[in-house]
N, C-alpha and C. Protein backbone atom coordinates (compact mmCIF):
# COMPACT_ATOMS: atom_id res chain seq x y z
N UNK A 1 239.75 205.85 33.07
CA UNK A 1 240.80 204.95 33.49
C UNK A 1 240.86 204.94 35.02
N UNK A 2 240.96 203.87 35.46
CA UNK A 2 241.03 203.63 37.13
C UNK A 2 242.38 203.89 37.19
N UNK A 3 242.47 204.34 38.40
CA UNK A 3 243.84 205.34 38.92
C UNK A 3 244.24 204.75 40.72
N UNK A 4 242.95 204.52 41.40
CA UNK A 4 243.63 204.13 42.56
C UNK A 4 242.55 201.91 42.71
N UNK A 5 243.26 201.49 43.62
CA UNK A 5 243.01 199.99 43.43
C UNK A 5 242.76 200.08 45.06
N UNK A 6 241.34 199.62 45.89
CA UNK A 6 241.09 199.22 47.50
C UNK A 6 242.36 197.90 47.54
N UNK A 7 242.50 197.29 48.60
CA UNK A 7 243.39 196.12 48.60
C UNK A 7 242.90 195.63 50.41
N UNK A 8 243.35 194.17 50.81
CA UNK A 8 242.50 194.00 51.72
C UNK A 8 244.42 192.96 52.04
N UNK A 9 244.76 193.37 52.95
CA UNK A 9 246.27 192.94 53.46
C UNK A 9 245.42 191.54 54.39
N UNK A 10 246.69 190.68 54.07
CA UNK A 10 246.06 189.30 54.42
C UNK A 10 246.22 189.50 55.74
N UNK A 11 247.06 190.33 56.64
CA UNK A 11 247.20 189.91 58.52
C UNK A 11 246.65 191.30 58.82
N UNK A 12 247.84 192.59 57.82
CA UNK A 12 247.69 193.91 58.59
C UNK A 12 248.52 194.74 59.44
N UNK A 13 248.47 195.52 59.57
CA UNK A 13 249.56 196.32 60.14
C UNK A 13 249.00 196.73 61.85
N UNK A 14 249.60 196.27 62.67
CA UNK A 14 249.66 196.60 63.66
C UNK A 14 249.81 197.77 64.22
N UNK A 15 249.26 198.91 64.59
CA UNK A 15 250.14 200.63 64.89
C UNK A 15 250.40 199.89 66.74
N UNK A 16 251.11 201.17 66.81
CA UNK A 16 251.75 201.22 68.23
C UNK A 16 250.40 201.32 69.43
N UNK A 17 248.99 200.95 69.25
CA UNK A 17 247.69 200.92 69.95
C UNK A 17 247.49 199.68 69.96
N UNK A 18 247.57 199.13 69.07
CA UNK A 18 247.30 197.77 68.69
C UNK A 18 246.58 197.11 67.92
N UNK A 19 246.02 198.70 67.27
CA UNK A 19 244.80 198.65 66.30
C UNK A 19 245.26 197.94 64.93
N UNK A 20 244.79 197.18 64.57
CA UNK A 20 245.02 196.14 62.83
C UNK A 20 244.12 196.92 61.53
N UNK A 21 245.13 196.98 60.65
CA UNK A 21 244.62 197.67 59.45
C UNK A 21 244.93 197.06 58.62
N UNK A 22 243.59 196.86 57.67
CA UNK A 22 243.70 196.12 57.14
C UNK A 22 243.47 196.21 55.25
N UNK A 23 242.88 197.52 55.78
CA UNK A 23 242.00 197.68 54.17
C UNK A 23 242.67 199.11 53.42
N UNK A 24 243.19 198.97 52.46
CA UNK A 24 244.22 200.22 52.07
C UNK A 24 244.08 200.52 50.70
N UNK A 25 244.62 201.27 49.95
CA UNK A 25 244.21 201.81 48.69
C UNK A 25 245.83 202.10 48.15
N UNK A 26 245.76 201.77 47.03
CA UNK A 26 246.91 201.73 46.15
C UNK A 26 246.66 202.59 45.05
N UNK A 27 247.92 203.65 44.38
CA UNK A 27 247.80 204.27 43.28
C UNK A 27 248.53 203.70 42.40
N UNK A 28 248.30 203.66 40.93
CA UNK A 28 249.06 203.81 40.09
C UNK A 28 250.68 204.12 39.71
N UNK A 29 251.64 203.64 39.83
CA UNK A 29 252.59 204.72 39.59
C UNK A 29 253.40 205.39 39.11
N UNK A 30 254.26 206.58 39.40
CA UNK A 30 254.29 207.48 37.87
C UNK A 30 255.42 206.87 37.59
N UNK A 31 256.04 207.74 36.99
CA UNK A 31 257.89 207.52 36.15
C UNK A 31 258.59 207.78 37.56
N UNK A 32 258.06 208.87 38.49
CA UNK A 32 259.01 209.65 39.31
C UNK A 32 258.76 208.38 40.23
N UNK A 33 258.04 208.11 40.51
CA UNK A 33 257.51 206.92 41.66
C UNK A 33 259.07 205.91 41.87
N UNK A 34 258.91 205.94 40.50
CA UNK A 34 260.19 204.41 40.28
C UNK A 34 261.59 205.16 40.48
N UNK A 35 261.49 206.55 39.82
CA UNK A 35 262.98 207.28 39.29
C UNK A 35 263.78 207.57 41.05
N UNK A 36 262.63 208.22 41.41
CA UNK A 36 263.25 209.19 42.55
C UNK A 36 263.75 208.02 43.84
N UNK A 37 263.21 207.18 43.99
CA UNK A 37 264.05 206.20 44.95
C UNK A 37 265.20 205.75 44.62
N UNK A 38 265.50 205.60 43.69
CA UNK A 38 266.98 205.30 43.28
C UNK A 38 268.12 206.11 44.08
N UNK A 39 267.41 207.55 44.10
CA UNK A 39 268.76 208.44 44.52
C UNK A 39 268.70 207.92 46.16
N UNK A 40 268.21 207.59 46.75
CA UNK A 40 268.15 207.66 48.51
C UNK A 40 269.61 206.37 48.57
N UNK A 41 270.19 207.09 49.60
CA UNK A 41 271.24 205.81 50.08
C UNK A 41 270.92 205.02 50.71
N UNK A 42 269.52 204.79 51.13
CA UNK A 42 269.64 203.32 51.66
C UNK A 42 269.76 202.45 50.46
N UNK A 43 268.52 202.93 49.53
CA UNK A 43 268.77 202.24 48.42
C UNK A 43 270.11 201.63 47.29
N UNK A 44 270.94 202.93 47.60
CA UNK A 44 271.65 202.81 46.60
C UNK A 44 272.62 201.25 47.72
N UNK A 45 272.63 201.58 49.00
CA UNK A 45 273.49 200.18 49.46
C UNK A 45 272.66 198.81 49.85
N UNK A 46 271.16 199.28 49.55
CA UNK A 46 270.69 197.63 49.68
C UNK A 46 269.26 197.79 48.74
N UNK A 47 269.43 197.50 47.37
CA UNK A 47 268.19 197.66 46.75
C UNK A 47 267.14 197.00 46.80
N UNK A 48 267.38 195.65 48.07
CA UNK A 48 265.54 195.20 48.22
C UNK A 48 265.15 196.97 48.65
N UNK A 49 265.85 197.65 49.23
CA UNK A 49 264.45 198.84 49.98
C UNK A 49 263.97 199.63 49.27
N UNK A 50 264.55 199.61 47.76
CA UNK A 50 263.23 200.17 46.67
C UNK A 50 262.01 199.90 46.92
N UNK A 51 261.68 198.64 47.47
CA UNK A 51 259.87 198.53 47.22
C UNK A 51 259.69 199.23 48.85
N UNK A 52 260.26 198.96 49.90
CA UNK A 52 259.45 200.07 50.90
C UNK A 52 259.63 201.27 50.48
N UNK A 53 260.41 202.18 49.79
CA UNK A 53 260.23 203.63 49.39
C UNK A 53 259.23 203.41 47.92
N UNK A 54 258.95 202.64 47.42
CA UNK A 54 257.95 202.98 46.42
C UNK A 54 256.83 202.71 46.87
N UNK A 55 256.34 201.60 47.61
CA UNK A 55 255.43 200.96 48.04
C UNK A 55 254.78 202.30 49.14
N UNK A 56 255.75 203.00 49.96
CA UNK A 56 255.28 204.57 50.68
C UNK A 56 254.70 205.24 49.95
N UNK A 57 255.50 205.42 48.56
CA UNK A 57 255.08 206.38 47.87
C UNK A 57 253.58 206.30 47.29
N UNK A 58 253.17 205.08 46.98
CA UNK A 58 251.90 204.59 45.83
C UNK A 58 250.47 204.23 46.81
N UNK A 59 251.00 203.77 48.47
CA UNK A 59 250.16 203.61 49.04
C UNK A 59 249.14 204.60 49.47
N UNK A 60 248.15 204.90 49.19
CA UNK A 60 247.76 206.52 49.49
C UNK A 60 246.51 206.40 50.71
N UNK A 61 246.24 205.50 51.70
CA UNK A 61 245.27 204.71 52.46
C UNK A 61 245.81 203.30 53.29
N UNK A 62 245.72 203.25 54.27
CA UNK A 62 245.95 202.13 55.29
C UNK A 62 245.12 202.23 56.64
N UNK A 63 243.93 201.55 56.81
CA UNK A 63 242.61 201.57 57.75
C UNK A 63 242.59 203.35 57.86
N UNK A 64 242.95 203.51 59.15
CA UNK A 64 242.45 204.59 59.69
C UNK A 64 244.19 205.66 59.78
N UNK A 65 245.11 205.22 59.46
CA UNK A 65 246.34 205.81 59.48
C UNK A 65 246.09 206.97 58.85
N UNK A 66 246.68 208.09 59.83
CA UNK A 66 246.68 209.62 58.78
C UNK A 66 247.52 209.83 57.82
N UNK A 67 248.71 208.86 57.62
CA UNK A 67 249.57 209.15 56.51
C UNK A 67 250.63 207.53 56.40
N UNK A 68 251.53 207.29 55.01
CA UNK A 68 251.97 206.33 55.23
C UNK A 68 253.04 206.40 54.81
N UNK A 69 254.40 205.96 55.49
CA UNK A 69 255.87 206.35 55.45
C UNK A 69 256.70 205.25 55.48
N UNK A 70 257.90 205.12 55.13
CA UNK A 70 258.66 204.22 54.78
C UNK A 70 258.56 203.55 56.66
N UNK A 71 258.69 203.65 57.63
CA UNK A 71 258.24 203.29 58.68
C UNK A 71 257.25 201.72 58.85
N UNK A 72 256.35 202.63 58.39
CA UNK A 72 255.17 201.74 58.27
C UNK A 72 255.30 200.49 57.40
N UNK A 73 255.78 200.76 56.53
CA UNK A 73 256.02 199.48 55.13
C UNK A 73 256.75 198.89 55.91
N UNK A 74 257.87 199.24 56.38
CA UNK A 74 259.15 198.31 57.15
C UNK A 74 258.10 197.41 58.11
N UNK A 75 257.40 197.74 58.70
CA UNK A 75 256.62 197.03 60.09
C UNK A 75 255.71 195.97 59.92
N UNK A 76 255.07 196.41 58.21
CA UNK A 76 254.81 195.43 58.11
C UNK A 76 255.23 193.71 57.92
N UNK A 77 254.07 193.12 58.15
CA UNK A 77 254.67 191.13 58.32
C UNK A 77 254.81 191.12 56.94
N UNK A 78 255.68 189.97 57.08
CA UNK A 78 256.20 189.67 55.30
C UNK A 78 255.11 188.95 54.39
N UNK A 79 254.25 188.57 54.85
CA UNK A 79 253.14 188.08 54.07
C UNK A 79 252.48 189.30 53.47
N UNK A 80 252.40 189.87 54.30
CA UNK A 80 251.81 191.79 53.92
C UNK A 80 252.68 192.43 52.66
N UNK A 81 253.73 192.28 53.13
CA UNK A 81 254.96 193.06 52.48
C UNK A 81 255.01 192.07 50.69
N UNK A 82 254.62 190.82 50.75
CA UNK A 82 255.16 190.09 49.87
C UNK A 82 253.40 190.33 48.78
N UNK A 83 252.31 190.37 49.15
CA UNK A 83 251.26 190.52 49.31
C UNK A 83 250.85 192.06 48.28
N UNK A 84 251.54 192.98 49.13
CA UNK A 84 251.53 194.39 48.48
C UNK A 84 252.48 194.64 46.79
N UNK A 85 253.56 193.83 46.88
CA UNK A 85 254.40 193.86 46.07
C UNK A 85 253.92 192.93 45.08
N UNK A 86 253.36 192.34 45.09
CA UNK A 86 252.39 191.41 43.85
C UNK A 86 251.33 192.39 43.29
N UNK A 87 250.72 193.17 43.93
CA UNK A 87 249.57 193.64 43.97
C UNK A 87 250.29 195.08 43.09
N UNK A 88 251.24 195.60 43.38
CA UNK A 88 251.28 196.71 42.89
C UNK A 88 252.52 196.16 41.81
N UNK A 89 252.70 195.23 40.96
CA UNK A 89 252.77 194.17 40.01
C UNK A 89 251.78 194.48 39.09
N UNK A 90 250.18 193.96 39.99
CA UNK A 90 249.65 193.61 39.06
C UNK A 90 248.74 195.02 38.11
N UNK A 91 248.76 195.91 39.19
CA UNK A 91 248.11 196.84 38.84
C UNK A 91 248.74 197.73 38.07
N UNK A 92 249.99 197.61 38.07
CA UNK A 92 251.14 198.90 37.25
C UNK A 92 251.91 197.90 35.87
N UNK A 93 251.58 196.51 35.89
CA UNK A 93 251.57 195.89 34.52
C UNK A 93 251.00 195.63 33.88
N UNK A 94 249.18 195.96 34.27
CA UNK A 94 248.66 194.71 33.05
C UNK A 94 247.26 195.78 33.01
N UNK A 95 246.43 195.89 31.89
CA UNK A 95 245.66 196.66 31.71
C UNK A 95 244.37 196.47 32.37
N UNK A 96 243.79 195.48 32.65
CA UNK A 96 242.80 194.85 33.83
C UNK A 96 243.16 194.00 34.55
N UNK A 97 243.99 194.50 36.06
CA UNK A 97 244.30 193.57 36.86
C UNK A 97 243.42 192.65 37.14
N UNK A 98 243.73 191.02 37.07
CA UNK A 98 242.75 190.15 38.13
C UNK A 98 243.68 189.04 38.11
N UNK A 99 242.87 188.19 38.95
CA UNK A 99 243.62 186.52 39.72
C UNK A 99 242.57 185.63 38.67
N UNK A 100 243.11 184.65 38.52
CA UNK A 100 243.22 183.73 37.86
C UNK A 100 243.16 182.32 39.44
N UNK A 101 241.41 182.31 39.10
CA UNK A 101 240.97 180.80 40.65
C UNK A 101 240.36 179.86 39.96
N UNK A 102 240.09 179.10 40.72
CA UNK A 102 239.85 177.65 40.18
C UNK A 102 238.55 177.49 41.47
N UNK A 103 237.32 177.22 41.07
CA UNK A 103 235.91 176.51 41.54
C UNK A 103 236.68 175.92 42.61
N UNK A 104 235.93 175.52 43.86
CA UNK A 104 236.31 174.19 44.23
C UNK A 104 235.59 173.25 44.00
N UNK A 105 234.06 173.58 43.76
CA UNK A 105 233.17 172.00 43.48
C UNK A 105 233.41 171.64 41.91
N UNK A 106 233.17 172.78 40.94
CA UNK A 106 233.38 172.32 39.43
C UNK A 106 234.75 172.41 38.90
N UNK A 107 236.40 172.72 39.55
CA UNK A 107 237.35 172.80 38.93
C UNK A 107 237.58 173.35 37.68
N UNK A 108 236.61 174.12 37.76
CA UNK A 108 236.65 175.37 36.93
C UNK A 108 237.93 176.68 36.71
N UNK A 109 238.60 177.04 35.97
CA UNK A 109 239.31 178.05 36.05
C UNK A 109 238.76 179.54 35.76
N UNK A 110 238.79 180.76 35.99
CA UNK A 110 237.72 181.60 35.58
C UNK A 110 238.99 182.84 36.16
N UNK A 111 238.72 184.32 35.54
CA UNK A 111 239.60 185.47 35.71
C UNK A 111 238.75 186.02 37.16
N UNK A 112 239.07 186.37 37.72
CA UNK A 112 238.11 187.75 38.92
C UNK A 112 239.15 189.08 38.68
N UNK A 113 238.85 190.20 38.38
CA UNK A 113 238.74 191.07 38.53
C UNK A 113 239.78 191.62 40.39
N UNK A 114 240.56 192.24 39.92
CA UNK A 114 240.83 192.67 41.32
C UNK A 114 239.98 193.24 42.93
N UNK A 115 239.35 194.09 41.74
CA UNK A 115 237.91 195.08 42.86
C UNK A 115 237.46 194.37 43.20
N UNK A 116 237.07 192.92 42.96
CA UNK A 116 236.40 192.29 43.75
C UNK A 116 236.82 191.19 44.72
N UNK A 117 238.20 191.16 44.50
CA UNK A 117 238.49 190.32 45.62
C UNK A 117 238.66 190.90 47.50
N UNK A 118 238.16 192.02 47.50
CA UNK A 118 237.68 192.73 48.90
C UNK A 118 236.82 191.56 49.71
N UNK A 119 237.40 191.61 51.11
CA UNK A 119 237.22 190.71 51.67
C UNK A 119 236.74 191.59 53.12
């Protein structure tokens, strides 16, 4: 069973150098993943910030970053942010994540596979 998912952030995270990261790795996540953010008070007074404390928690890779913290999720652009939260959707609901594209010359519809949408 696959356990962690590469992911390729459509802009990227900017660090305080100026360096852009772009390519990150996502885990699976557990019961506690979901349980244990509940108790934090930011959460309990504004529950969009469940997904930056889970989204910290599951992210286990971001380019060259040595670690990744509710910080970081916050900084990211909302295309990123909106981007990640689909993604860890698709991978923690459905038993073979993939996208669902359409050809452009034959208007074809066809499944891809997540792993391969690395860019």
């Amino acid at each position: 069973m696959q356990t962690e998912f590469e992911f390729m952030l459509p802009r990227g995270y900017v660090d305080a150098n100026g360096d852009i990261h772009r390519k990150g790795t996502m885990r699976l996540a557990t019961a506690a993943d979901e349980i244990l953010p509940l108790r934090d008070p930011r959460v309990q007074q504004n529950s969009s910030y469940l997904s930056i404390i889970l989204l910290s928690r599951v992210i286990t890779k971001l380019g060259t970053l040595p670690s990744i913290n509710n910080k970081v999720i916050e900084d990211l652009f909302t295309m990123d942010l909106a981007y990640l939260q689909d993604f860890y959707q698709r991978i923690n609901m459905s038993e073979r994540p993939s996208y669902t594209v359409r050809c452009p010359h034959c208007n074809e519809s066809f499944e891809v596979p997540l792993d391969f949408l690395l860019s």
